[in-house]
Structures are given as C-alpha cells and as structure tokens.
C-alpha atoms as a PDB file:
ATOM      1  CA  UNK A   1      56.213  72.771 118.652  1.00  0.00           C
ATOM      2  CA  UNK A   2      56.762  75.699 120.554  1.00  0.00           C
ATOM      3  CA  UNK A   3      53.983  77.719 119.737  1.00  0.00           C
ATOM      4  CA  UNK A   4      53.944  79.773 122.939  1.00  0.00           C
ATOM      5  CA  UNK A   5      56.874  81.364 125.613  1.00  0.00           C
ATOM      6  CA  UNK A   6      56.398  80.210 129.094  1.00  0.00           C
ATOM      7  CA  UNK A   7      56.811  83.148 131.921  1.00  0.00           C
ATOM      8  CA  UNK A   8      60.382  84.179 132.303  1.00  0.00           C
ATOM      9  CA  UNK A   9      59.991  83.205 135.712  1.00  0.00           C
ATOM     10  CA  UNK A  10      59.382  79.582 134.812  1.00  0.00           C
ATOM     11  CA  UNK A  11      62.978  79.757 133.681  1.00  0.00           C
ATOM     12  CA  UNK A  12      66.158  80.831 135.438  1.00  0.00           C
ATOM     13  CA  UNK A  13      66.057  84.445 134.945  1.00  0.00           C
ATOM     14  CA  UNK A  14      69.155  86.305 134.017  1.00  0.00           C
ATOM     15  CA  UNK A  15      71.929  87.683 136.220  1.00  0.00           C
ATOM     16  CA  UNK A  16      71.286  90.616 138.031  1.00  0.00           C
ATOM     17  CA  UNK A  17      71.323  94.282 136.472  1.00  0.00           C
ATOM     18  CA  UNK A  18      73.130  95.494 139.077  1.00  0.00           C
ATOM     19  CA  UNK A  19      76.442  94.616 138.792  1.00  0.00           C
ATOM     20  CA  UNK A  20      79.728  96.314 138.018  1.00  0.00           C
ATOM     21  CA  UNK A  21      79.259  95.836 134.673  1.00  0.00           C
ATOM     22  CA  UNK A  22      81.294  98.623 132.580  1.00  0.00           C
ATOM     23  CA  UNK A  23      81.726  99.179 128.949  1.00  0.00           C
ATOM     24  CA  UNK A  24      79.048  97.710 126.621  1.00  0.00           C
ATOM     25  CA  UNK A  25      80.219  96.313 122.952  1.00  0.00           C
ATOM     26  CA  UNK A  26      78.273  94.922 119.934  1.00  0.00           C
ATOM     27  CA  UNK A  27      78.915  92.837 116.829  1.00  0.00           C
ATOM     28  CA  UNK A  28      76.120  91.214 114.667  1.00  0.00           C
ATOM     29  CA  UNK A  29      75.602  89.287 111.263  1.00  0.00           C
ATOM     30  CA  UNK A  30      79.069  86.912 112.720  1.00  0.00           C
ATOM     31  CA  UNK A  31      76.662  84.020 110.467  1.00  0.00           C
ATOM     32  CA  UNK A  32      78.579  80.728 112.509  1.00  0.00           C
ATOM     33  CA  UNK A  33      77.583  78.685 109.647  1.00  0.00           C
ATOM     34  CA  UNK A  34      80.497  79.694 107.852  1.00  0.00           C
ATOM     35  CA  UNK A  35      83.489  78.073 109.394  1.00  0.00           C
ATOM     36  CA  UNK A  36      85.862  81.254 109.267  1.00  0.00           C
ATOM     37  CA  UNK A  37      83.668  83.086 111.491  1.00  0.00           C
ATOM     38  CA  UNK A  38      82.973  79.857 113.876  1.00  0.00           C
ATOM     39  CA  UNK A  39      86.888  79.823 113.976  1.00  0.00           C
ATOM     40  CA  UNK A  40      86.845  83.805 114.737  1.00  0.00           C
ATOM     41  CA  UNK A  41      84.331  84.322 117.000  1.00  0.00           C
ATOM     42  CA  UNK A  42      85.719  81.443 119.191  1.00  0.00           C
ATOM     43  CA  UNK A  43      89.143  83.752 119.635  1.00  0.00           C
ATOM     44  CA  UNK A  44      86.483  86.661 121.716  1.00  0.00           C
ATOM     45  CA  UNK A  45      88.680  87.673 124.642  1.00  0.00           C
ATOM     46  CA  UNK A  46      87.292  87.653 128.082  1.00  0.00           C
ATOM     47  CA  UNK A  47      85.379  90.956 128.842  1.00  0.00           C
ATOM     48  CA  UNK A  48      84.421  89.625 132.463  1.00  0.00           C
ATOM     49  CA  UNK A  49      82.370  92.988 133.492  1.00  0.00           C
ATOM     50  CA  UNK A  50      81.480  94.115 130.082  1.00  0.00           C
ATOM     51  CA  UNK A  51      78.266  93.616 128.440  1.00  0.00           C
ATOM     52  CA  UNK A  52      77.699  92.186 124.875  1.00  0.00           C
ATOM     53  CA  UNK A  53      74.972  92.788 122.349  1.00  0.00           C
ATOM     54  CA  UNK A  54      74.613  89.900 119.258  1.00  0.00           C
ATOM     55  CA  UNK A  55      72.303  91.813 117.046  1.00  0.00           C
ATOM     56  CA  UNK A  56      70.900  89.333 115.567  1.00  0.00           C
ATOM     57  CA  UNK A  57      71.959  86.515 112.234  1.00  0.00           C
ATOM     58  CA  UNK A  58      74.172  84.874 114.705  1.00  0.00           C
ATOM     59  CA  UNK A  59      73.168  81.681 112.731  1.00  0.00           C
ATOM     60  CA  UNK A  60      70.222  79.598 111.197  1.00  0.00           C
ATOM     61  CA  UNK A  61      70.547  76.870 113.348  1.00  0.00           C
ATOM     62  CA  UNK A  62      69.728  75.871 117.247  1.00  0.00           C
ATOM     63  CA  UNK A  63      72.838  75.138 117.723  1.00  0.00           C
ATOM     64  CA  UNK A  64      74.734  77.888 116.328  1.00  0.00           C
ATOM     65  CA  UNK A  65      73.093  79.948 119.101  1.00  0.00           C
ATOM     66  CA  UNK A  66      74.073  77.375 121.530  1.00  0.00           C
ATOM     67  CA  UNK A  67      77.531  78.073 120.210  1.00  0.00           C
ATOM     68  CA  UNK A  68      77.251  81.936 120.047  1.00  0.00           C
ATOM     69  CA  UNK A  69      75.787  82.162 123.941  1.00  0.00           C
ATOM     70  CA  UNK A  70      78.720  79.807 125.394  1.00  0.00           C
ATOM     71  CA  UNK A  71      81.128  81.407 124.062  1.00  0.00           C
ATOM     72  CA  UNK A  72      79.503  85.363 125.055  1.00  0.00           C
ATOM     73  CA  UNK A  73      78.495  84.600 128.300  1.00  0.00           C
ATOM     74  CA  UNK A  74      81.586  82.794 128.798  1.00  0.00           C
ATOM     75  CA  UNK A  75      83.514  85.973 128.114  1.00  0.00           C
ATOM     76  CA  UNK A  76      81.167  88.737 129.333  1.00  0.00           C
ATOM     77  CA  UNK A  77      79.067  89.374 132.514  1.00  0.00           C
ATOM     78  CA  UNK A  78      75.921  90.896 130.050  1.00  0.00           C
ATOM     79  CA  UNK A  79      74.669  89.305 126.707  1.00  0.00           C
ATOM     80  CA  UNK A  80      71.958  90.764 124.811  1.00  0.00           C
ATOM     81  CA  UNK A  81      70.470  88.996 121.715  1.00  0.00           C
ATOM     82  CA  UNK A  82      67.890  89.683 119.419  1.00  0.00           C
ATOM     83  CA  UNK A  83      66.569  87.804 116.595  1.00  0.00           C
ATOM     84  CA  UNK A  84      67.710  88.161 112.605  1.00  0.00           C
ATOM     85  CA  UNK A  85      66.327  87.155 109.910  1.00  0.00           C
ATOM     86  CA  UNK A  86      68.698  83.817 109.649  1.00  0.00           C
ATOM     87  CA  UNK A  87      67.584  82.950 113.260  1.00  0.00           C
ATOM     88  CA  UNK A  88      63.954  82.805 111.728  1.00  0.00           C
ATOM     89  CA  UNK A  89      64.816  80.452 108.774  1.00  0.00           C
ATOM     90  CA  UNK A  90      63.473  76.661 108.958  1.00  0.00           C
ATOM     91  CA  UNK A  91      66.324  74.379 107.298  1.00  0.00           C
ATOM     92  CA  UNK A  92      65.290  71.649 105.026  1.00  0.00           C
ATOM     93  CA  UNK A  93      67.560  69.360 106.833  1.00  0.00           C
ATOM     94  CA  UNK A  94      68.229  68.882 110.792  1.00  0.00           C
ATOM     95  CA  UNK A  95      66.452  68.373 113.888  1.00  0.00           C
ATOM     96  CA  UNK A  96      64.045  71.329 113.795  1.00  0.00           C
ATOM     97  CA  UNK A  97      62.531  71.361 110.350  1.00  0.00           C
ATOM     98  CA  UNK A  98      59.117  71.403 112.261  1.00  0.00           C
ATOM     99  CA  UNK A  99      59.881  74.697 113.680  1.00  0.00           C
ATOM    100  CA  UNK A 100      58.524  77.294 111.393  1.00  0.00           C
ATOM    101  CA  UNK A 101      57.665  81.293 111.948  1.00  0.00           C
ATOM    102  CA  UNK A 102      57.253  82.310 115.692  1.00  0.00           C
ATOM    103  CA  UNK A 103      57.577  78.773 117.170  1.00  0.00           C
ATOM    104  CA  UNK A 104      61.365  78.889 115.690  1.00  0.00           C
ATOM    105  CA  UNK A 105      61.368  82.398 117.182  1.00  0.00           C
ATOM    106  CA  UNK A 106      60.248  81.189 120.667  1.00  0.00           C
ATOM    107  CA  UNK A 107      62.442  78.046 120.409  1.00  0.00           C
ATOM    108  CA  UNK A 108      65.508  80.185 120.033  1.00  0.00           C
ATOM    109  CA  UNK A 109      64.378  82.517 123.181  1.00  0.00           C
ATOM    110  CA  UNK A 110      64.142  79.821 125.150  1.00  0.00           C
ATOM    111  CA  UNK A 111      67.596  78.567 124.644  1.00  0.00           C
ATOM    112  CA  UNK A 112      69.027  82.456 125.126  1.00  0.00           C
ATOM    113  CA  UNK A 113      66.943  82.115 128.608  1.00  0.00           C
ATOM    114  CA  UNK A 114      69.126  78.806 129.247  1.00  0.00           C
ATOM    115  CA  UNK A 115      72.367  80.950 129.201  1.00  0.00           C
ATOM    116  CA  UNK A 116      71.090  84.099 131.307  1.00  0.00           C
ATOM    117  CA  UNK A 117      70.826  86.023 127.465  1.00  0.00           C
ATOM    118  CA  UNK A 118      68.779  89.125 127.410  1.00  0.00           C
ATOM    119  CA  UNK A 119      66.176  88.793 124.519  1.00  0.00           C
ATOM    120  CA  UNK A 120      63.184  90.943 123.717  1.00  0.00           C
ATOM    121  CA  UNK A 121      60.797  88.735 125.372  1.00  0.00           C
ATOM    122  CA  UNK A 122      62.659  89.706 128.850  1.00  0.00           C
ATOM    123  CA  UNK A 123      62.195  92.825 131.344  1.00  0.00           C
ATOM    124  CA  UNK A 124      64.494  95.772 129.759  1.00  0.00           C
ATOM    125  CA  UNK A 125      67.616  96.233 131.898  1.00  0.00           C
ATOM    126  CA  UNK A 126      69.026  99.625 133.502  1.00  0.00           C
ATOM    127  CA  UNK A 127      72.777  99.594 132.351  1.00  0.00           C
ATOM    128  CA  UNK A 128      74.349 101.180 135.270  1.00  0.00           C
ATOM    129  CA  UNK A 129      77.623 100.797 133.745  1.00  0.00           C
ATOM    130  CA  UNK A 130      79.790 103.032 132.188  1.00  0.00           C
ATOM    131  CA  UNK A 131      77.521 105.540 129.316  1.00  0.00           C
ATOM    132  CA  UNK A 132      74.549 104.911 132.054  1.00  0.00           C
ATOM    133  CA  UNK A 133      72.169 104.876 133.866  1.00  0.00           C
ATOM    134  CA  UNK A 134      70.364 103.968 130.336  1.00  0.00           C
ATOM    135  CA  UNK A 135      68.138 101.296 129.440  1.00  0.00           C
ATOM    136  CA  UNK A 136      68.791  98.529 126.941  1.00  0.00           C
ATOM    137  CA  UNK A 137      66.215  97.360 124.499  1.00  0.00           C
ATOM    138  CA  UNK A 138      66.655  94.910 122.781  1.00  0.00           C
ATOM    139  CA  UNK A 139      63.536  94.912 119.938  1.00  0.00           C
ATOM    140  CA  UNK A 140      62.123  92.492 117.342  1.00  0.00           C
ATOM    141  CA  UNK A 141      60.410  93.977 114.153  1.00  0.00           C
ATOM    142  CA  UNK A 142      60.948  92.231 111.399  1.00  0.00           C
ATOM    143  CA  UNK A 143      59.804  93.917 107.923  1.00  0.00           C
ATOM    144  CA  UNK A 144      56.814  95.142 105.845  1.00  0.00           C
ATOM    145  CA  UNK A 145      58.222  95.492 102.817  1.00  0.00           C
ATOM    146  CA  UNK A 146      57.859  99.247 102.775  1.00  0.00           C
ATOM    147  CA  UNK A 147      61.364 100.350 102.365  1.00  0.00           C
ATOM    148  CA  UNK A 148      60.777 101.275  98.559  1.00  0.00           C
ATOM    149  CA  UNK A 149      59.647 103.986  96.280  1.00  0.00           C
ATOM    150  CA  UNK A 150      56.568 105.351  96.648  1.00  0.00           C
ATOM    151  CA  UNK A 151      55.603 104.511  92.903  1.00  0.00           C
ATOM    152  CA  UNK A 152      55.880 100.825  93.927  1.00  0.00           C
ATOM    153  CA  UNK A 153      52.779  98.862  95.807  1.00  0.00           C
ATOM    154  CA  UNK A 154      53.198  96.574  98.221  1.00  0.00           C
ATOM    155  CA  UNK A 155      51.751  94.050  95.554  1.00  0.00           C
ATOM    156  CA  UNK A 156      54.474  94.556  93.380  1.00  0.00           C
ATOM    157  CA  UNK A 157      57.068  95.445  95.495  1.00  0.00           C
ATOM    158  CA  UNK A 158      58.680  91.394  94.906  1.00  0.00           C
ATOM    159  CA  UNK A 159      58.220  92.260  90.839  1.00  0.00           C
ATOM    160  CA  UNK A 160      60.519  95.213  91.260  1.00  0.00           C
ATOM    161  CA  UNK A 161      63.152  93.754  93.058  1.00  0.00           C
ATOM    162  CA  UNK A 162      63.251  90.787  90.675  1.00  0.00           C
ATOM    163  CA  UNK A 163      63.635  93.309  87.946  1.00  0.00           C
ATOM    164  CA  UNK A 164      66.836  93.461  89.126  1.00  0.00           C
ATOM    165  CA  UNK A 165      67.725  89.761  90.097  1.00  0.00           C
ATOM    166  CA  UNK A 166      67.157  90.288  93.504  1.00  0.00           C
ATOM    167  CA  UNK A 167      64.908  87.943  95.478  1.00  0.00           C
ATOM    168  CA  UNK A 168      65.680  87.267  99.107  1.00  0.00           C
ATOM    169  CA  UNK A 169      66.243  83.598 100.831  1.00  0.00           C
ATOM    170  CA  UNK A 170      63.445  84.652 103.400  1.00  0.00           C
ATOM    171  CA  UNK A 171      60.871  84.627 100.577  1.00  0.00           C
ATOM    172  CA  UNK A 172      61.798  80.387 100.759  1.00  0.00           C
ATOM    173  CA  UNK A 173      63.126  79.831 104.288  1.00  0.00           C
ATOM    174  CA  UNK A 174      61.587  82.757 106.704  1.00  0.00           C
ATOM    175  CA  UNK A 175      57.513  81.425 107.465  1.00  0.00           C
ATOM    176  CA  UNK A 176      55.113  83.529 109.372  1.00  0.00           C
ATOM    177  CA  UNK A 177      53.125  81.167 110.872  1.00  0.00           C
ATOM    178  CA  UNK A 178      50.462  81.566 112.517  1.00  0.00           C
ATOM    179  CA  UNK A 179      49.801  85.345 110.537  1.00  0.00           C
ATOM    180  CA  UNK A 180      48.821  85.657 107.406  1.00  0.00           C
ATOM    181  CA  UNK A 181      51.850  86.863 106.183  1.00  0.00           C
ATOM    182  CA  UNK A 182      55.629  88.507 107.465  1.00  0.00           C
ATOM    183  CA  UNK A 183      53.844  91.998 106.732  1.00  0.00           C
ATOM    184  CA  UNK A 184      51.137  91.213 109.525  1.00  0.00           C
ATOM    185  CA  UNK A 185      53.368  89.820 111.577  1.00  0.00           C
ATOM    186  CA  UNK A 186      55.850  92.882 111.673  1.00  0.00           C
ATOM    187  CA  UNK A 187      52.431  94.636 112.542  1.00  0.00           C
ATOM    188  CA  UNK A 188      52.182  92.808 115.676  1.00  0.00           C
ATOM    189  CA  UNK A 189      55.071  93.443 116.649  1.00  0.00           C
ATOM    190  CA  UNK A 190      55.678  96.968 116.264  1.00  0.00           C
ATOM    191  CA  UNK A 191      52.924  97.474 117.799  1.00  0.00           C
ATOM    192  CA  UNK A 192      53.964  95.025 120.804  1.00  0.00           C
ATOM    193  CA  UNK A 193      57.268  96.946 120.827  1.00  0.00           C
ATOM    194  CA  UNK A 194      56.086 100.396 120.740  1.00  0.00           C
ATOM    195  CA  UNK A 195      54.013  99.800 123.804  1.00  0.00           C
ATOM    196  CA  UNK A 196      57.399  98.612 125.942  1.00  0.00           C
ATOM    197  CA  UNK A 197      59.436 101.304 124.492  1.00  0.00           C
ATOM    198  CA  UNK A 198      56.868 103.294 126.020  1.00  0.00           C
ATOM    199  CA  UNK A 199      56.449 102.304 128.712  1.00  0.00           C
ATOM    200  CA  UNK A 200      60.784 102.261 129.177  1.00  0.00           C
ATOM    201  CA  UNK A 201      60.647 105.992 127.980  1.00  0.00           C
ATOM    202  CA  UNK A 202      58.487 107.030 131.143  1.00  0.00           C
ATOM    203  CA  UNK A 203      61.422 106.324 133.348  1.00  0.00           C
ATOM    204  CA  UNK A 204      63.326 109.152 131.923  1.00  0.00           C
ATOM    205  CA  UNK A 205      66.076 107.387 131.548  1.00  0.00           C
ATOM    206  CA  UNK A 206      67.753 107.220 128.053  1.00  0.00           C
ATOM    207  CA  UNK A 207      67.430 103.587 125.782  1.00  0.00           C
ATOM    208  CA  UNK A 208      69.829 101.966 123.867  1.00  0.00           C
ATOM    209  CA  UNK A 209      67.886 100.251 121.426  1.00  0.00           C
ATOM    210  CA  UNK A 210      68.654  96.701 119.571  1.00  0.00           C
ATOM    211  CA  UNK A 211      66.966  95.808 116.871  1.00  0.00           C
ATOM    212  CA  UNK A 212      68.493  93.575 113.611  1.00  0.00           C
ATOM    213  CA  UNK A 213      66.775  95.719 110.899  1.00  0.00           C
ATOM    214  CA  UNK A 214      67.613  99.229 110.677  1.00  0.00           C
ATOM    215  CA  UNK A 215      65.078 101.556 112.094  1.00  0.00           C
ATOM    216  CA  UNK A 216      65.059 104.587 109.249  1.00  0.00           C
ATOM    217  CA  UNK A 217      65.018 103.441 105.702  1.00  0.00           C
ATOM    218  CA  UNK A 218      67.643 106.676 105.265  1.00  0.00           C
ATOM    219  CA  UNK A 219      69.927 104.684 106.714  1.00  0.00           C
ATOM    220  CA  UNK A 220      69.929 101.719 103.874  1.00  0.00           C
ATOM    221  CA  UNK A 221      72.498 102.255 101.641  1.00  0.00           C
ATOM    222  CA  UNK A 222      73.666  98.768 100.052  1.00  0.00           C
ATOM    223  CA  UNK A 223      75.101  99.677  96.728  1.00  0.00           C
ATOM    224  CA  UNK A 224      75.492  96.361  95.271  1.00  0.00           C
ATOM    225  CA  UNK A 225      71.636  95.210  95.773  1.00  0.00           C
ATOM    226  CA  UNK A 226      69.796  98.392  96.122  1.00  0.00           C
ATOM    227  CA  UNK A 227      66.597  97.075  96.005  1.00  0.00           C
ATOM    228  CA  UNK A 228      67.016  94.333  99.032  1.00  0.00           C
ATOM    229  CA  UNK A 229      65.882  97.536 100.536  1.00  0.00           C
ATOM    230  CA  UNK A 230      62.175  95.788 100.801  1.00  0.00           C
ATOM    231  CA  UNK A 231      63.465  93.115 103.620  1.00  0.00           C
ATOM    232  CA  UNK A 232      65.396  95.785 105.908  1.00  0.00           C
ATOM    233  CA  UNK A 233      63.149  97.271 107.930  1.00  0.00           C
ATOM    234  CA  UNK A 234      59.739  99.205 108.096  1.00  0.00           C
ATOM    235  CA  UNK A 235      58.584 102.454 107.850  1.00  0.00           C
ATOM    236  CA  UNK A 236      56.763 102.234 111.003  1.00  0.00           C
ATOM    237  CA  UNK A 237      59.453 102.494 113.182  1.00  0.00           C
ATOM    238  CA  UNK A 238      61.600 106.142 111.249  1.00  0.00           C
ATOM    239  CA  UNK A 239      60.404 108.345 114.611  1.00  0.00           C
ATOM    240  CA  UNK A 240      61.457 105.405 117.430  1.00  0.00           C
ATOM    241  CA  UNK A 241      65.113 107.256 118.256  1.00  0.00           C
ATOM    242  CA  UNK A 242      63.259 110.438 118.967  1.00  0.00           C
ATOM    243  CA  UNK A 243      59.927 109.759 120.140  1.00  0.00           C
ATOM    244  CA  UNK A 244      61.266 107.076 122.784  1.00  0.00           C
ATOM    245  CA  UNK A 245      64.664 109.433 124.064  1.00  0.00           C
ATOM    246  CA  UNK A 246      67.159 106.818 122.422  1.00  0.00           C
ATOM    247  CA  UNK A 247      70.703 107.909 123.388  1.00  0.00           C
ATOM    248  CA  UNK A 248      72.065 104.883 121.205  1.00  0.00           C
ATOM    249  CA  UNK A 249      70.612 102.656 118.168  1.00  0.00           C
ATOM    250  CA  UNK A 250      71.983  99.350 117.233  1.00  0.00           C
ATOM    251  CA  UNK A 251      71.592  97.910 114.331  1.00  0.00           C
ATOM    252  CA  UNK A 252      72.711  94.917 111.896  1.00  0.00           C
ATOM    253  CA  UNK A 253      72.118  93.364 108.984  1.00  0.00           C
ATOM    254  CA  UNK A 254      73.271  95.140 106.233  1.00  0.00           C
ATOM    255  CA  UNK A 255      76.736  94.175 106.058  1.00  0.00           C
ATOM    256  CA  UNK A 256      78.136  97.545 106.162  1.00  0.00           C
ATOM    257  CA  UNK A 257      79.505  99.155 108.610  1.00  0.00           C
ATOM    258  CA  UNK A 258      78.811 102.394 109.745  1.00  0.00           C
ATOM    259  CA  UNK A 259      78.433 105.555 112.138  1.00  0.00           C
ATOM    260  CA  UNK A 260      75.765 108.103 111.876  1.00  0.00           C
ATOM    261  CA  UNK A 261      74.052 110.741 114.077  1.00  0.00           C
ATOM    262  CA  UNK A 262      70.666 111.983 113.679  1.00  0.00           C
ATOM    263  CA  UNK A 263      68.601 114.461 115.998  1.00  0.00           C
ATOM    264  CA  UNK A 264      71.611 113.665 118.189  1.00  0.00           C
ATOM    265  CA  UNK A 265      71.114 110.067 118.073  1.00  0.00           C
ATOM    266  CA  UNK A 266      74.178 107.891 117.283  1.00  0.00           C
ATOM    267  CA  UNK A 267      72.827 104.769 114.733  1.00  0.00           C
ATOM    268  CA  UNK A 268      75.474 102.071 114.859  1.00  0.00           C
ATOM    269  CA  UNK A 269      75.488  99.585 112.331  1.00  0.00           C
ATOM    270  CA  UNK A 270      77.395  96.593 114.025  1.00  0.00           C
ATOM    271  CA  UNK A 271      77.761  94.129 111.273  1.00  0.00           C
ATOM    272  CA  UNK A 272      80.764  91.455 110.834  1.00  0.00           C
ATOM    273  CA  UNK A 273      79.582  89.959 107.482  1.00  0.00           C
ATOM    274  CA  UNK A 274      80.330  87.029 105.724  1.00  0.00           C
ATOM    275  CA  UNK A 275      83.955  86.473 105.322  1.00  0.00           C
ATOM    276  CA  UNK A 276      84.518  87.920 102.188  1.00  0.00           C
ATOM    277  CA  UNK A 277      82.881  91.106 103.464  1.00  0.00           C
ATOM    278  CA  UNK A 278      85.118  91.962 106.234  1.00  0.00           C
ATOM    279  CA  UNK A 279      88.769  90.651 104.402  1.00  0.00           C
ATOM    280  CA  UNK A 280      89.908  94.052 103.976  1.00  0.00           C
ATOM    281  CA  UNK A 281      89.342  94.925 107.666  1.00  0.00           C
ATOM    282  CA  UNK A 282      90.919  91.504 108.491  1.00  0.00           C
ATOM    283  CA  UNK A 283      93.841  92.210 106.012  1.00  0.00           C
ATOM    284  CA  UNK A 284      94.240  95.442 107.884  1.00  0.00           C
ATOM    285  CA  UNK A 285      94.947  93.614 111.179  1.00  0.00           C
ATOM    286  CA  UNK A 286      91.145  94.156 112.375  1.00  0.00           C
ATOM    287  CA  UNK A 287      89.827  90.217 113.836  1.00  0.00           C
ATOM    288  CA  UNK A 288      86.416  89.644 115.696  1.00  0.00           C
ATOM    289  CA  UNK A 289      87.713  91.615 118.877  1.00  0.00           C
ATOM    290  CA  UNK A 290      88.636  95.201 117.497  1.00  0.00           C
ATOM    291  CA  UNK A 291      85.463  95.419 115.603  1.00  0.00           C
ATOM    292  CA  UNK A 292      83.504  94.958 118.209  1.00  0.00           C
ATOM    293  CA  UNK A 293      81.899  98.362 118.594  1.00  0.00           C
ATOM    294  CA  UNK A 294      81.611 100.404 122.051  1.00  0.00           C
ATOM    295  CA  UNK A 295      78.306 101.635 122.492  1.00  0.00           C
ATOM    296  CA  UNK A 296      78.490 102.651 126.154  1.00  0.00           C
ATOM    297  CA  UNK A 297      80.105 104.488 127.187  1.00  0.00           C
ATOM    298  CA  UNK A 298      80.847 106.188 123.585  1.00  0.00           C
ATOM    299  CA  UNK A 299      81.717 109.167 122.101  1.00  0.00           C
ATOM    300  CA  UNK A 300      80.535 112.485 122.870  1.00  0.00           C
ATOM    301  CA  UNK A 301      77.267 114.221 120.951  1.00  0.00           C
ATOM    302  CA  UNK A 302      78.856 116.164 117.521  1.00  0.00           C
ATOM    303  CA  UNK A 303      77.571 119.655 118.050  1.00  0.00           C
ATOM    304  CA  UNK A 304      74.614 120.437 117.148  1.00  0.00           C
ATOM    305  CA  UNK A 305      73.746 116.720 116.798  1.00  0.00           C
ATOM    306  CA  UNK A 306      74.754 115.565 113.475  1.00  0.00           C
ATOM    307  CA  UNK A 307      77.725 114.748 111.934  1.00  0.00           C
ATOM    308  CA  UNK A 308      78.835 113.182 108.358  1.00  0.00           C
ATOM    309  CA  UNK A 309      78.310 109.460 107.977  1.00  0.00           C
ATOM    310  CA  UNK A 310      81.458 107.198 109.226  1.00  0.00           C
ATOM    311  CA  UNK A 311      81.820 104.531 107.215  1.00  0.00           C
ATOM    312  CA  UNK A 312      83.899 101.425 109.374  1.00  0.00           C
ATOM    313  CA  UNK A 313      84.509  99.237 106.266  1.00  0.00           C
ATOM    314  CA  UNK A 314      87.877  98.591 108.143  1.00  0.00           C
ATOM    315  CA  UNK A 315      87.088  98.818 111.793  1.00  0.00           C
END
C-alpha cells in the first residue's frame, strides 16, 4: 500500500526552476492504452528548454505513466502532471489491483517524483520563461457531482444521468478510499488546494493553473453525453481564475477542444482524445506535436477580456 507520500525531500527533487526554460505547451487525455496514441505520442519532438504540462488521463496503468514521463522528460527540460480520472482507476487485472483511491493516487506521484515531474503534491514553480514570471499550479480536485440542474439532488443526480444511458466507468473503477465517498474526498481537496493557491496568489505573481476537470461548469459543453456533466468538475472551484489572479487555466478531460476567455482569463481545454476523436484533426495533417497547445507565452488579452469561444476540433 501506499497510503501516505513521503517528504519530497526524501526523493530526488525536480530540476531547478531556474533555467532557460522558454515556451510552455500542453496536451492531455493522450489515454496510452490505446495503441494509436502509444504509437503517437512516442513521435513528440525534442523541446529541450520548453516545458510540458500532461493534464491528466495519461493512462490507467503504472506503467503507462512510466511511459508518458520517459518520453516528456526525455524531450523537454519541464514536465508538469496532474492526475485524471483514468490515473485513479484500479484495474481488475495487473500488478496493482491492491491500489485503490488515494494510495493509487500517491503511487502514481511517486513515480512522477522518479522522473523530476512536477505534480500537485510538489512546491509550485516560478516559470521564468517566456509568458513569465508566472507561477504554475498544477491542482487536483476531482468532482462532487454538482455540475447539474438545480432541480436535481445530489441523491439522484446518478438516476438522472441514467435516464439517459449515461453512467460513468468511475462509478466501477475510481474508489475513494479512505473517505466516505469521491464527493468528500473532492472536499478535501479543494479545500487543500485553495489554501496553496493562496498562499501562490500572495506573491503577486500571476498562476497558470492545471487541473484535469474543468474549473466552471459554463465551460462543459459535451453534446453527445450532456449529462456526464456530474463527473467534470465542481462547483466549488467557478471563482478560482479570478479570486487567485490566474493569467492561464488548463484544463482536460472533455475531449473537446477549445479556447475561451473569461474576466480576461484564457481557459484552455488541452485534450487529444481517443483516436477516433481527433481523426479529423489527424486527417487534416494535425499529429501529437501541432496540437500541443502554447500556453506561455500566448496570445495577447482580447479587449476588454472576452472573446467568442474557439473551438480547436482540428488543431
């Protein structure tokens, strides 16, 4: 079991944060356990001062990470990770079926730790790259089942999704051991989070925050299974880009692609997909490289702050 994190400085910390580090990309959702991906994500060209973030569902497996963090650190000076909901699941065959809820969380942080990964167990860094100074954040949060109407309770928010033929792999695979359930467990840790982000925010400096699960449920727009709204985020966390001075948000795991501004915040949703999901970009000459998406330094600030939703279904 790994039922608790040793100090990072029990482990070889990662590299320094000073470096000449320069532009800083993200991709998430590249799911290794489909052999397309494994075969794209192994063509990543060398970035050697650039900084990566894997937001998260790089895999369900130990050694898919193992895979993913070779191959990233490998190619880039910088890798940031956080966890996705995949990363969380305990197989029913393998070596680690007796990791279940946060010891299969700490169990994958410790192997990020063996390749110098960021993760949000670690001491934010100050990016002092190209888009900086700014601090990255990478966040876990998990989900509370409160992205859904307000007519629905939380006791029958599973009902209504299943009205629809939706039910979610987590409900089978994703445990929450030791808490009595994912919903307190996303408690802790928005509350854990919140108290970093904090903290981070005092410095002045502006964060770039990682998190899997989008942070506004506004931003949850999956047409084909509406109501798989319930395991994408929580409501807890809709004021985080402006009460904490985020210049950037990264997100994953909704499969689609897209750019949005709000209160002069830029949300990027960083998603590869399974392969069928990102064919058309690949049929439009797009591959694991070009959709990486620069984060820092980015485009300028719209005017005024906002600006129409860019959806990158093929880039």
């Amino acid at each position: 079991m790994v039922d608790k994190l040793p100090p990072n400085s029990a482990i070889s910390p990662p590299a320094s944060s000073r470096s000449k580090a320069m532009r800083l990309y993200a991709i998430s959702d590249i799911h290794l356990s489909y052999k397309h991906n494994r075969e794209a994500f192994d063509k990543l060209s060398p970035h050697p001062n650039d900084g990566l973030i894997l937001a998260g569902d790089i895999g369900e497996s130990l050694d898919h990470l193992r895979e993913a963090f070779v191959k990233a650190t490998d190619c880039f000076a910088h890798v940031f990770w956080v966890p996705g909901n995949h990363e969380l699941y305990t197989l029913r065959t393998g070596d680690h079926q007796h990791l279940t809820g946060e010891s299969k969380y700490n169990a994958c942080v410790l192997i990020a730790r063996e390749y110098g990964v960021w993760t949000p167990e670690d001491d934010f860094m100050t990016w002092e790259g190209e888009g900086g100074p700014a601090v990255i954040a990478p966040t876990f949060t998990l989900y509370d089942y409160s992205f859904r109407p307000d007519h629905v309770t939380r006791e029958g928010a599973l009902d209504w999704a299943m009205e629809e033929g939706i039910r979610a792999t987590d409900e089978e695979l994703l445990h929450f051991d030791p808490y009595e359930s994912r919903d307190a467990w996303c408690h802790r840790l928005v509350t854990r989070t919140e108290e970093r982000l904090q903290k981070a925010a005092l410095t002045g400096l502006p964060l770039v925050i990682i998190n899997h699960w989008p942070l506004m449920e506004e931003l949850v727009y999956i047409p084909a299974v509406p109501r798989f709204s319930i395991w994408c985020g929580t409501k807890q966390t809709v004021d985080w880009h402006s009460r904490f001075k985020a210049k950037v948000v990264v997100t994953g795991h909704l499969h689609v692609r897209r750019t949005d501004w709000i209160d002069g915040v830029r949300f990027e949703e960083v998603s590869l997909g399974y392969p069928k999901q990102w064919k058309d970009a690949q049929e439009a000459g797009q591959d694991v490289n070009t959709l990486l998406r620069d984060i820092l330094p980015g485009p300028e600030p719209p005017e005024g702050g906002k600006a129409p939703t860019h959806w990158r279904k093929d880039g």
